[in-house]
N, C-alpha and C. Protein backbone atom coordinates (compact mmCIF):
# COMPACT_ATOMS: atom_id res chain seq x y z
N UNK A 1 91.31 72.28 116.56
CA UNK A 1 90.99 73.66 116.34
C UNK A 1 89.98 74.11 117.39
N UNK A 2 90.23 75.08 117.80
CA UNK A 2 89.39 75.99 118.85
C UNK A 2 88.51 76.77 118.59
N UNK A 3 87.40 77.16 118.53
CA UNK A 3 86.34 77.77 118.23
C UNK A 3 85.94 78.56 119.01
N UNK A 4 85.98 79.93 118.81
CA UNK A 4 85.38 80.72 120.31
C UNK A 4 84.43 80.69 120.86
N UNK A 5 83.95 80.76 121.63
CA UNK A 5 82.48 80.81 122.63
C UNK A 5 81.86 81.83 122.17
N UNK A 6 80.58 81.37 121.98
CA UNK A 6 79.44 82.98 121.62
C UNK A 6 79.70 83.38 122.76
N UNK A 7 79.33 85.30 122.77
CA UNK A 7 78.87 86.00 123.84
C UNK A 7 78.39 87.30 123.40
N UNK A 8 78.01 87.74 124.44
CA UNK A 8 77.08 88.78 123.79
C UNK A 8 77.11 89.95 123.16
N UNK A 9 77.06 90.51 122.40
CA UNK A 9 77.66 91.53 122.05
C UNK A 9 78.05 92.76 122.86
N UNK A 10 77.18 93.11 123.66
CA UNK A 10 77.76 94.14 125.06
C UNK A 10 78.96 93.62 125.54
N UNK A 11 79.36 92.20 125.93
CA UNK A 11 80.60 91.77 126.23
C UNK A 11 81.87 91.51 125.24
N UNK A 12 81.45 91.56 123.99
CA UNK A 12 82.51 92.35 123.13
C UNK A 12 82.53 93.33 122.86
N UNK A 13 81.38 94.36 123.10
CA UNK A 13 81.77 95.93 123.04
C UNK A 13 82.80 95.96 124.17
N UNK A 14 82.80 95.09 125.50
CA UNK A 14 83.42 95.66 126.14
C UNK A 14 85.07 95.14 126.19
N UNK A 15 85.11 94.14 125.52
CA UNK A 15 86.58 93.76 125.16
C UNK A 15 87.03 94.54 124.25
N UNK A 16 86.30 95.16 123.27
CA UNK A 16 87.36 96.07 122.50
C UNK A 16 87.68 97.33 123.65
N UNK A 17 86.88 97.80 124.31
CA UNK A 17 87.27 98.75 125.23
C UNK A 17 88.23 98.92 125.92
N UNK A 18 88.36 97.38 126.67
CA UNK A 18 89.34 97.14 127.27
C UNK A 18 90.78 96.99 126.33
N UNK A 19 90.51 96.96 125.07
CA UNK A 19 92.03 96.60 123.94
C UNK A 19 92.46 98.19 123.74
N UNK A 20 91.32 99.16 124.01
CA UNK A 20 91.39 100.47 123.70
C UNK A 20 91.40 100.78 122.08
N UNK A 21 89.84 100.02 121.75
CA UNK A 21 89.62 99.82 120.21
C UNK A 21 88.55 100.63 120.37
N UNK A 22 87.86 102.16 120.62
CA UNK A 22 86.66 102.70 120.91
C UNK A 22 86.24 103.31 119.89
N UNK A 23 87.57 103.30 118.94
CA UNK A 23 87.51 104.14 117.48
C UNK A 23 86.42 102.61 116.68
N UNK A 24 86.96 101.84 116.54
CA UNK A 24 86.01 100.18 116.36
C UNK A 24 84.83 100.51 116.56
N UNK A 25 84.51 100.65 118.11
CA UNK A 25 83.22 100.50 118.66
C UNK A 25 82.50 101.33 118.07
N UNK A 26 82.84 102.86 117.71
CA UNK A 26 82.23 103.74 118.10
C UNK A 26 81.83 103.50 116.13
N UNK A 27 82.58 103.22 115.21
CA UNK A 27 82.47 103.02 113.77
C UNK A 27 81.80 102.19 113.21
N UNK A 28 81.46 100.83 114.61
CA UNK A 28 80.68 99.68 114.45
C UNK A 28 79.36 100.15 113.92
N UNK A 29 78.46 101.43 114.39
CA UNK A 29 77.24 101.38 114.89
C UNK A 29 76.84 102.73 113.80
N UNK A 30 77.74 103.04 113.53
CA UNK A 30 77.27 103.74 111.54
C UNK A 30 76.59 103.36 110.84
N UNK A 31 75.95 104.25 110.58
CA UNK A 31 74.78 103.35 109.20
C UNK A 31 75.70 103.22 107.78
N UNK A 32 75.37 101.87 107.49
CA UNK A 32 75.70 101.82 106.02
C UNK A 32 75.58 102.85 105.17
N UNK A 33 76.04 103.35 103.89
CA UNK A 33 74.61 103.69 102.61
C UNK A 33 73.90 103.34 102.34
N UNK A 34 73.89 102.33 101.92
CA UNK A 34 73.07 101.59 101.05
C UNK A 34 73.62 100.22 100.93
N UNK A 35 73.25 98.90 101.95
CA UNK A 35 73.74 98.17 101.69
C UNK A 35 73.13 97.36 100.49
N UNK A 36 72.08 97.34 99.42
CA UNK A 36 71.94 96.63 98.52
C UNK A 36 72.75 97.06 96.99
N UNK A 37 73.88 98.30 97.47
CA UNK A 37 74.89 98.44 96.78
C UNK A 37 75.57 97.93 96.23
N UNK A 38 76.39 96.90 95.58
CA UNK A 38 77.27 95.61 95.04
C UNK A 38 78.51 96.57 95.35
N UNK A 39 78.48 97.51 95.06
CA UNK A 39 80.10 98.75 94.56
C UNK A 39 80.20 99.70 95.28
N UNK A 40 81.33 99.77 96.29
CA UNK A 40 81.21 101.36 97.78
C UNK A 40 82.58 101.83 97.35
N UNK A 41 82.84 103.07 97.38
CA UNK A 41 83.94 103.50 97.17
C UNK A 41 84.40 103.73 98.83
N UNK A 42 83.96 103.23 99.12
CA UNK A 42 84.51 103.55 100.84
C UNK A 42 84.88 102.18 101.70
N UNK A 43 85.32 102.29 103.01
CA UNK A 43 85.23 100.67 103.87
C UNK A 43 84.00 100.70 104.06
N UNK A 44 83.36 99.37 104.81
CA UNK A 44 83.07 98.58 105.09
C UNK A 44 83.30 99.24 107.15
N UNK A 45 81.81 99.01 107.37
CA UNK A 45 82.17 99.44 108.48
C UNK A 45 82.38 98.18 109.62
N UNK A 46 82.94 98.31 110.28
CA UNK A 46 83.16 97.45 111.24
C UNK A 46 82.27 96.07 111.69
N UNK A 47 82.59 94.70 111.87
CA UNK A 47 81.46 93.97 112.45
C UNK A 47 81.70 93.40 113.57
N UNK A 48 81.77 93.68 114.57
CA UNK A 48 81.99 93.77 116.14
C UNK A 48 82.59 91.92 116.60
N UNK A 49 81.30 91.75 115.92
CA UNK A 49 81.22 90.06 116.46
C UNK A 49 82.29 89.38 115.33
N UNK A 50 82.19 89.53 114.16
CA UNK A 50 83.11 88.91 113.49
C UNK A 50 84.21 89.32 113.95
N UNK A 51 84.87 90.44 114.39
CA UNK A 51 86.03 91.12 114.09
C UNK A 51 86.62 90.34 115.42
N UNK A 52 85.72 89.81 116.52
CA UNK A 52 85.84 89.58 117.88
C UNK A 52 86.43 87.94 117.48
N UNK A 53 85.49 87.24 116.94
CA UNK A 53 85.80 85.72 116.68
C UNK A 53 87.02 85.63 115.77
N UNK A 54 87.55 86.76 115.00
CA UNK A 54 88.88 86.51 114.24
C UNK A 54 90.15 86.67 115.17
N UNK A 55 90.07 87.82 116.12
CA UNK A 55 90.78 87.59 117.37
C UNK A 55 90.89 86.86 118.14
N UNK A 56 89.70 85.90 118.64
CA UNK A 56 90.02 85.15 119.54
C UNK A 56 90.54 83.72 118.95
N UNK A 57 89.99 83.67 117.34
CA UNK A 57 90.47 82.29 116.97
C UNK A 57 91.88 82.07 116.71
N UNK A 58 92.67 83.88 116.69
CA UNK A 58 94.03 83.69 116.22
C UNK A 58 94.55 83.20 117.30
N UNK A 59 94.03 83.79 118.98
CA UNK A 59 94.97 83.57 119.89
C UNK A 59 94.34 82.18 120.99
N UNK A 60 93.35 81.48 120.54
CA UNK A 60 93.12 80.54 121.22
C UNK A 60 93.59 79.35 119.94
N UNK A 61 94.05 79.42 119.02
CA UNK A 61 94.71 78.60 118.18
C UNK A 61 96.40 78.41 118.19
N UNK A 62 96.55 79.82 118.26
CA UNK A 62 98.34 80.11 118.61
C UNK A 62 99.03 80.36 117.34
N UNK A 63 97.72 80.75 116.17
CA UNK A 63 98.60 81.04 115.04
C UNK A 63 99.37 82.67 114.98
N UNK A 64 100.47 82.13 113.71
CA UNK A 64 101.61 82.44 114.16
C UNK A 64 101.68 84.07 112.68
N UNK A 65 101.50 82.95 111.76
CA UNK A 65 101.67 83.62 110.14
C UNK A 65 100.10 83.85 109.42
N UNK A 66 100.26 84.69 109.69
CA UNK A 66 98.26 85.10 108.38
C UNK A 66 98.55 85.69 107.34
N UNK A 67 97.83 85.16 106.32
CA UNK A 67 98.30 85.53 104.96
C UNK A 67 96.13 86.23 105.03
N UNK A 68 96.26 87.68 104.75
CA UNK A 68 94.86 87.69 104.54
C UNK A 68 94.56 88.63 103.30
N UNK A 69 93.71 88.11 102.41
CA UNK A 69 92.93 88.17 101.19
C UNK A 69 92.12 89.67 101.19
N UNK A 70 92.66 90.54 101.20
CA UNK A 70 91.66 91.76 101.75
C UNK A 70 92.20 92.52 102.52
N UNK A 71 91.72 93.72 102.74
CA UNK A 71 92.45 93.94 103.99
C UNK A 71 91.40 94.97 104.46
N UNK A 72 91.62 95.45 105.69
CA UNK A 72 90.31 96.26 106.58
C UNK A 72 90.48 96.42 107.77
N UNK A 73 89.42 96.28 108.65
CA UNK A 73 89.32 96.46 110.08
C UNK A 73 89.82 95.09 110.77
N UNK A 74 89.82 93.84 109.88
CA UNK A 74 90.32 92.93 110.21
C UNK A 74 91.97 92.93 110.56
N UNK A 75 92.58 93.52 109.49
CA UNK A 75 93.80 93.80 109.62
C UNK A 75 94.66 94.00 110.76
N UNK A 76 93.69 95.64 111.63
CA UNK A 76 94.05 95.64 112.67
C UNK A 76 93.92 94.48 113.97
N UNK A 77 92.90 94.21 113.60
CA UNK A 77 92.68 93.14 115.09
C UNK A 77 93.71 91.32 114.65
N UNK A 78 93.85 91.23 113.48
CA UNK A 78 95.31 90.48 113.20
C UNK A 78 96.68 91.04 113.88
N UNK A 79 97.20 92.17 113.61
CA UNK A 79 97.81 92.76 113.92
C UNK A 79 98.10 92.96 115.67
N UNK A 80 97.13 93.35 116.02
CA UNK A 80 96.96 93.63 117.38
C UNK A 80 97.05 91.38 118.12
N UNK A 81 96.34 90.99 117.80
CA UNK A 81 96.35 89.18 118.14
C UNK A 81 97.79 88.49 118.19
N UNK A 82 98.67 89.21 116.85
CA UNK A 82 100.00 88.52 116.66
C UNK A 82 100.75 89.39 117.24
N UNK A 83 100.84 90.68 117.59
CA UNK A 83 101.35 91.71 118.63
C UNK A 83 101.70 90.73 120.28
N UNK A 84 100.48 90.32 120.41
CA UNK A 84 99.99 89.61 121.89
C UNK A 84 100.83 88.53 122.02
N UNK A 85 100.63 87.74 120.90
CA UNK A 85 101.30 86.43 120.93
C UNK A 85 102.76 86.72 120.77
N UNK A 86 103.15 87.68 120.40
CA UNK A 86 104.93 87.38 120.23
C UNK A 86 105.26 87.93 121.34
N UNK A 87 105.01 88.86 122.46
CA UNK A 87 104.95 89.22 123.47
C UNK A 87 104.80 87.53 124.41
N UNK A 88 104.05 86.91 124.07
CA UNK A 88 103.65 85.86 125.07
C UNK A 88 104.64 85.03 124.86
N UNK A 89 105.08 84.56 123.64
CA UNK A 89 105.79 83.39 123.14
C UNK A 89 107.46 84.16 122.98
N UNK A 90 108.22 83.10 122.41
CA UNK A 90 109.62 83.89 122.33
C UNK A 90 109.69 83.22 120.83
N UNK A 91 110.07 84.87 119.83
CA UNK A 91 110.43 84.17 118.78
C UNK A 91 111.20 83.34 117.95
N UNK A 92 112.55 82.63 119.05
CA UNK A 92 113.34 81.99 118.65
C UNK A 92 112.57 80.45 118.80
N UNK A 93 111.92 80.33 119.94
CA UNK A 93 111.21 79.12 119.98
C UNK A 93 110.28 78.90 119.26
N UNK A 94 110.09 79.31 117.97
CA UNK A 94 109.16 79.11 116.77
C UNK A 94 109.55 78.84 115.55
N UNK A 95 109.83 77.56 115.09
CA UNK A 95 110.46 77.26 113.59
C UNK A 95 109.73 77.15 112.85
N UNK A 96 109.69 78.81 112.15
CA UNK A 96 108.94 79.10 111.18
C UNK A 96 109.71 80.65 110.84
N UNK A 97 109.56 80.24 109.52
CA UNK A 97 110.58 81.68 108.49
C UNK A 97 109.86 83.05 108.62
N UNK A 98 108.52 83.10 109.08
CA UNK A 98 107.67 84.62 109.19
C UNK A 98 107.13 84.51 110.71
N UNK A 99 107.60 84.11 112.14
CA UNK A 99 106.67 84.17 112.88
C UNK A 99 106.09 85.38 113.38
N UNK A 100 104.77 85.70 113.65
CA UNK A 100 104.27 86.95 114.08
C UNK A 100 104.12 87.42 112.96
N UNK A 101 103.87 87.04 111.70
CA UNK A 101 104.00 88.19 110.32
C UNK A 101 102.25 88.31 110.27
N UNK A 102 101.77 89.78 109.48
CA UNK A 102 100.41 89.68 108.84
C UNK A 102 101.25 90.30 107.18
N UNK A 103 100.72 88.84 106.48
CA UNK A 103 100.34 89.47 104.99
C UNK A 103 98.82 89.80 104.41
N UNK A 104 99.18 91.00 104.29
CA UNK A 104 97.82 91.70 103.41
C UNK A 104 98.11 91.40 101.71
N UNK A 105 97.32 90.98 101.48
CA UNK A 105 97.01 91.23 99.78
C UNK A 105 96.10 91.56 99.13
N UNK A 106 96.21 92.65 98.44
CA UNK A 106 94.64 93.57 98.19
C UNK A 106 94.62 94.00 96.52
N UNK A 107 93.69 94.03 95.89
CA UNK A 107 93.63 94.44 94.53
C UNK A 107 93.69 95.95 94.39
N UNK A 108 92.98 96.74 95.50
CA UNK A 108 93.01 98.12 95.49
C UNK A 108 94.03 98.86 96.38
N UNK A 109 95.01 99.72 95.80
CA UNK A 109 96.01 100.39 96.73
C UNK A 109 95.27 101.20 97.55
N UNK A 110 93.93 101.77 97.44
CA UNK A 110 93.24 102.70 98.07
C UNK A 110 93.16 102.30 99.15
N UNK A 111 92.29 101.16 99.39
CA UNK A 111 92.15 100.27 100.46
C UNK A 111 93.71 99.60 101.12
N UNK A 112 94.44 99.51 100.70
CA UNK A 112 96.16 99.25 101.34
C UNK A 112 96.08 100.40 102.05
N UNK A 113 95.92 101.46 101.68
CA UNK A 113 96.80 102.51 101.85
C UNK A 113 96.14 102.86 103.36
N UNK A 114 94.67 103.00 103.23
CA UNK A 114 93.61 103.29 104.43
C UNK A 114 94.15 102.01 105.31
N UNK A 115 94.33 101.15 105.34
CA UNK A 115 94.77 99.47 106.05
C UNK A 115 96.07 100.07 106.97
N UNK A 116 97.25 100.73 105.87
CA UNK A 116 98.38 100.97 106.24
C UNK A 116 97.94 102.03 107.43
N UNK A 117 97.74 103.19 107.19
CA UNK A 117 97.50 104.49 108.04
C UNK A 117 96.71 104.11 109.40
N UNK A 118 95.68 103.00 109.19
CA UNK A 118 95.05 102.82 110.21
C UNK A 118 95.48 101.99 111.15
N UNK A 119 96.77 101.20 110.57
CA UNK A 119 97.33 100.40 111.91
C UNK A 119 99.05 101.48 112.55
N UNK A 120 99.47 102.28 111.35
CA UNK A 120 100.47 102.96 112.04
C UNK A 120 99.35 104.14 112.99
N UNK A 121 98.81 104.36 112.45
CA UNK A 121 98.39 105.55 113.44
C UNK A 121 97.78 104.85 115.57
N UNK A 122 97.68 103.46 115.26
CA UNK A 122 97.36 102.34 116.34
C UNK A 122 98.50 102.28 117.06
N UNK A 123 99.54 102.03 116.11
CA UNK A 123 100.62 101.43 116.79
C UNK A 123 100.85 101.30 117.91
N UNK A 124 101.09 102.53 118.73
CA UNK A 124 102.05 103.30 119.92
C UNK A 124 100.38 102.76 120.90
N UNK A 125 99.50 102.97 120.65
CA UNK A 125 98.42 102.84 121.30
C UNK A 125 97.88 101.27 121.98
N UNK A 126 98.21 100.62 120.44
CA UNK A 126 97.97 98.98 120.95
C UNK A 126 99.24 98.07 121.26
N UNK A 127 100.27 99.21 121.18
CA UNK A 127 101.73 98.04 121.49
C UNK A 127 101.81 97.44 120.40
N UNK A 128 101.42 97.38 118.84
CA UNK A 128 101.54 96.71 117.76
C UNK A 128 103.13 96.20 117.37
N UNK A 129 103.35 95.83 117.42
CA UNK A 129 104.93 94.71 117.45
C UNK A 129 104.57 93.55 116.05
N UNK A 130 104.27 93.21 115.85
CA UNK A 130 104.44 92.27 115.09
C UNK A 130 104.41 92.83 113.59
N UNK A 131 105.03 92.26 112.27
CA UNK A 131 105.40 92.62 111.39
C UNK A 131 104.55 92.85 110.71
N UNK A 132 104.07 93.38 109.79
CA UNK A 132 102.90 93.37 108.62
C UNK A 132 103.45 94.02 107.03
N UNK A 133 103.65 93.09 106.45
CA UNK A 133 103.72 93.27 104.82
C UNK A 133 102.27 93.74 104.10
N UNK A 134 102.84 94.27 103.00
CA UNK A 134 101.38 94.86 102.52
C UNK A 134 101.72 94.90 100.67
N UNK A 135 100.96 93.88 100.46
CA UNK A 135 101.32 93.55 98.80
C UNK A 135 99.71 94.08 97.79
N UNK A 136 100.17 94.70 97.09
CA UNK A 136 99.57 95.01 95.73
C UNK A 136 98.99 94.44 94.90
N UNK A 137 98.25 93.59 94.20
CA UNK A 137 98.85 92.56 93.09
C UNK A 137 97.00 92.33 92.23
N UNK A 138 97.31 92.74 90.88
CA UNK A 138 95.82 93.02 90.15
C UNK A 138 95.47 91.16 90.02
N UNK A 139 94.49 91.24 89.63
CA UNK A 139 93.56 89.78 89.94
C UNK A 139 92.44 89.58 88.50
N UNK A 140 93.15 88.65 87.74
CA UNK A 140 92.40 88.02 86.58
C UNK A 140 91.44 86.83 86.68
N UNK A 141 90.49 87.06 85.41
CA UNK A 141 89.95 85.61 85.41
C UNK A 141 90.78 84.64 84.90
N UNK A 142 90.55 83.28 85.31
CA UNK A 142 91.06 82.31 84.83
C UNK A 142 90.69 80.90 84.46
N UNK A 143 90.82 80.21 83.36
CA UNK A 143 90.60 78.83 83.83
C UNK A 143 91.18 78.11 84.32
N UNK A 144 91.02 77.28 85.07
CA UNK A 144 91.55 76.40 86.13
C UNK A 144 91.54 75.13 86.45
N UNK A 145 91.48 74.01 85.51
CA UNK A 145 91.24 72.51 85.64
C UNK A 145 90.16 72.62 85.28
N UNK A 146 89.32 73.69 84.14
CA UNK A 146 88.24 73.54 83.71
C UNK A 146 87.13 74.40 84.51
N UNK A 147 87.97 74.53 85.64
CA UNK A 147 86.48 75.64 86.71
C UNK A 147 86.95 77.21 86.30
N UNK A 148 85.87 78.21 86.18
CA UNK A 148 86.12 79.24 85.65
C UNK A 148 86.15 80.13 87.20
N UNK A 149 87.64 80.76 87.29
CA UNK A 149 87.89 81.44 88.63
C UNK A 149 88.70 82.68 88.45
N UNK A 150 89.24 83.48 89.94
CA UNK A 150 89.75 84.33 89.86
C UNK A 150 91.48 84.11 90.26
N UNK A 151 92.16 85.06 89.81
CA UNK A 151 93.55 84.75 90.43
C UNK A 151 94.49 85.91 90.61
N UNK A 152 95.02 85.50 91.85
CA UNK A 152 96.45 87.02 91.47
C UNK A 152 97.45 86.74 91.54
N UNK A 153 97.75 87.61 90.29
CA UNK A 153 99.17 88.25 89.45
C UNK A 153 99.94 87.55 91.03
N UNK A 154 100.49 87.87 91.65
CA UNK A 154 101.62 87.99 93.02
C UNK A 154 101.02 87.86 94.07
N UNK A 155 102.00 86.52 94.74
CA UNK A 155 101.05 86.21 95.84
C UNK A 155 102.76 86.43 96.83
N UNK A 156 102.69 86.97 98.02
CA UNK A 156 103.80 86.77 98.79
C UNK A 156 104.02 85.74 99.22
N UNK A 157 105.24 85.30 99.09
CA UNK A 157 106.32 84.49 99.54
C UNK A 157 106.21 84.52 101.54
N UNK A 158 105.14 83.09 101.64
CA UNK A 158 105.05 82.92 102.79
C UNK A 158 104.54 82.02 102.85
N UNK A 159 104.48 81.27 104.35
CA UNK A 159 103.77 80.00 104.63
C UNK A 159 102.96 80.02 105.62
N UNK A 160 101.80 80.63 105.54
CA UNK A 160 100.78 80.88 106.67
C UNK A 160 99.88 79.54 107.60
N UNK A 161 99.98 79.84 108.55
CA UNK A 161 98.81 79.05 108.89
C UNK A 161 97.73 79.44 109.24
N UNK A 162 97.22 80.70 108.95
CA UNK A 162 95.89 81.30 108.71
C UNK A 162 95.75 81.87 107.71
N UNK A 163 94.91 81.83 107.08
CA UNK A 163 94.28 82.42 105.64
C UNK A 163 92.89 82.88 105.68
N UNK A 164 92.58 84.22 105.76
CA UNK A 164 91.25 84.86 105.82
C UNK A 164 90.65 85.33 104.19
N UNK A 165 89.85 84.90 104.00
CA UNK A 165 89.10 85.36 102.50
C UNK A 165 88.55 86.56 102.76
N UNK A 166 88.82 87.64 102.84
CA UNK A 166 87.87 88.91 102.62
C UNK A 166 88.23 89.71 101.41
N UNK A 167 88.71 89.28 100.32
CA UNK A 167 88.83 89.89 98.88
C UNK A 167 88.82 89.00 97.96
N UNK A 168 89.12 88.93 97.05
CA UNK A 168 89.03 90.86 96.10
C UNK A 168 87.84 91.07 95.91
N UNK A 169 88.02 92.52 95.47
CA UNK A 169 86.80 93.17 95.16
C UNK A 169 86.53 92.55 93.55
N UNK A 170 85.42 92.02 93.58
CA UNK A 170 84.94 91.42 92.53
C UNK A 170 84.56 92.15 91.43
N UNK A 171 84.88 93.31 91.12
CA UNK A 171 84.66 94.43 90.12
C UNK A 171 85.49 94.99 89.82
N UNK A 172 86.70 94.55 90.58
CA UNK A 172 88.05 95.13 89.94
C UNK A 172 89.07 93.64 89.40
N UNK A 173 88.10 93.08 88.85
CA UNK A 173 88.79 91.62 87.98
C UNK A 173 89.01 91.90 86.55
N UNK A 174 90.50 91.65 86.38
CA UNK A 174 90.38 91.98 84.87
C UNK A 174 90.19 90.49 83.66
N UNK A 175 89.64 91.03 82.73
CA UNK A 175 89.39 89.76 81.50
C UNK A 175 88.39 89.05 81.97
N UNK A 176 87.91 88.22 81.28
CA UNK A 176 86.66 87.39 81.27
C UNK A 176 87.21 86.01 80.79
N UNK A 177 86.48 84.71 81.31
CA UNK A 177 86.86 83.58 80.37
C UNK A 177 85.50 83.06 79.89
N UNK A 178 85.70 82.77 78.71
CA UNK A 178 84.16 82.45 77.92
C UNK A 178 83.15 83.58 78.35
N UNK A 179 83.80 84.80 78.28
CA UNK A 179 82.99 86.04 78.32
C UNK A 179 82.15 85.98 80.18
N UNK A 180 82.82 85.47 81.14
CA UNK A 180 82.22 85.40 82.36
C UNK A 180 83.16 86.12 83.02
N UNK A 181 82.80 86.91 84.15
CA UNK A 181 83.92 87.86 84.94
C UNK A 181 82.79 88.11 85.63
N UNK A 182 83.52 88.26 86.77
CA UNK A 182 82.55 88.44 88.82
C UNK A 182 82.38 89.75 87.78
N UNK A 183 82.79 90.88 87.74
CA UNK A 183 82.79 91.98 87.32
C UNK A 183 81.51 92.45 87.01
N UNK A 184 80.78 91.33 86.92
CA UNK A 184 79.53 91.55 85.93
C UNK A 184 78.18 91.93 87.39
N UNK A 185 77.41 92.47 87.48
CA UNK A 185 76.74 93.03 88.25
C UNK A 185 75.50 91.95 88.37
């Protein structure tokens, strides 16, 4: 596994520039509300450096299929990484049933929906080519071999070799087990 190289943040302001991500840049540097908030009815604004190391780890790794837990600003720069790579690679020379796919899976359609709009409205701009599914699916507590966790209802039918944790929103969990649920503040 490949790990990207730190660098500085001026030199990833200036790689998104060069991707023609200025809408990113320019959203990076917003003030929060209130980040000791637990609950935003809004995104999550951009994090330059993370958003930078999820790109470079997709395409200095060569993954193919991302299944990601959340969905956001990450989305796009998945999107845009597996765009690159199927352009680079040929998809017949890849034996695998989703190559180039991004699965999103999100508890809130609100947040799908903002995910969806913000990579079609990219498209034509970043050359976006590669496929992206976008699944729904509500998220219970559960027990689990005795550990008290979360789970969702529908998971898509795929075999990723990247998996990003950036959900669920921990306040939209339904039921409790032994009266415990993230839900709880």
């Amino acid at each position: 596994m490949v790990i990207p190289k730190k660098i500085s943040l001026n030199k990833i302001k200036e790689f998104f520039k060069k991707k023609k991500l200025l809408d990113l840049i320019k959203r990076s540097s917003q003030i929060e509300k209130n980040i000791l908030d637990l609950k935003s009815n809004s995104p999550y604004k951009p994090d330059l450096r993370d958003l930078y190391n999820l790109y470079q780890f997709i395409i200095l790794n060569k993954r193919t299929t991302i299944l990601e837990f959340g969905c956001g600003w990450s989305s796009l720069v998945f999107s845009l990484a597996l765009s690159e790579l199927k352009r680079k690679y040929k998809t017949d020379k890849i034996r695998r049933q989703n190559p180039f796919e991004l699965f999103i899976l999100d508890n809130e359609n609100k947040f799908l929906k903002i995910t969806k709009k913000r990579i079609q409205a990219n498209k034509a701009k970043l050359k976006l080519i590669s496929k992206v599914n976008y699944t729904f699916a509500s998220i219970k507590m559960v027990n689990h071999l005795g550990n008290i966790s979360t789970e969702y209802t529908t998971l898509p039918q795929c075999n990723p070799d990247f998996i990003y944790l950036d959900g669920p929103d921990q306040f939209n969990v339904k039921g409790k087990v032994n009266n415990i649920s993230t839900a709880h503040k």
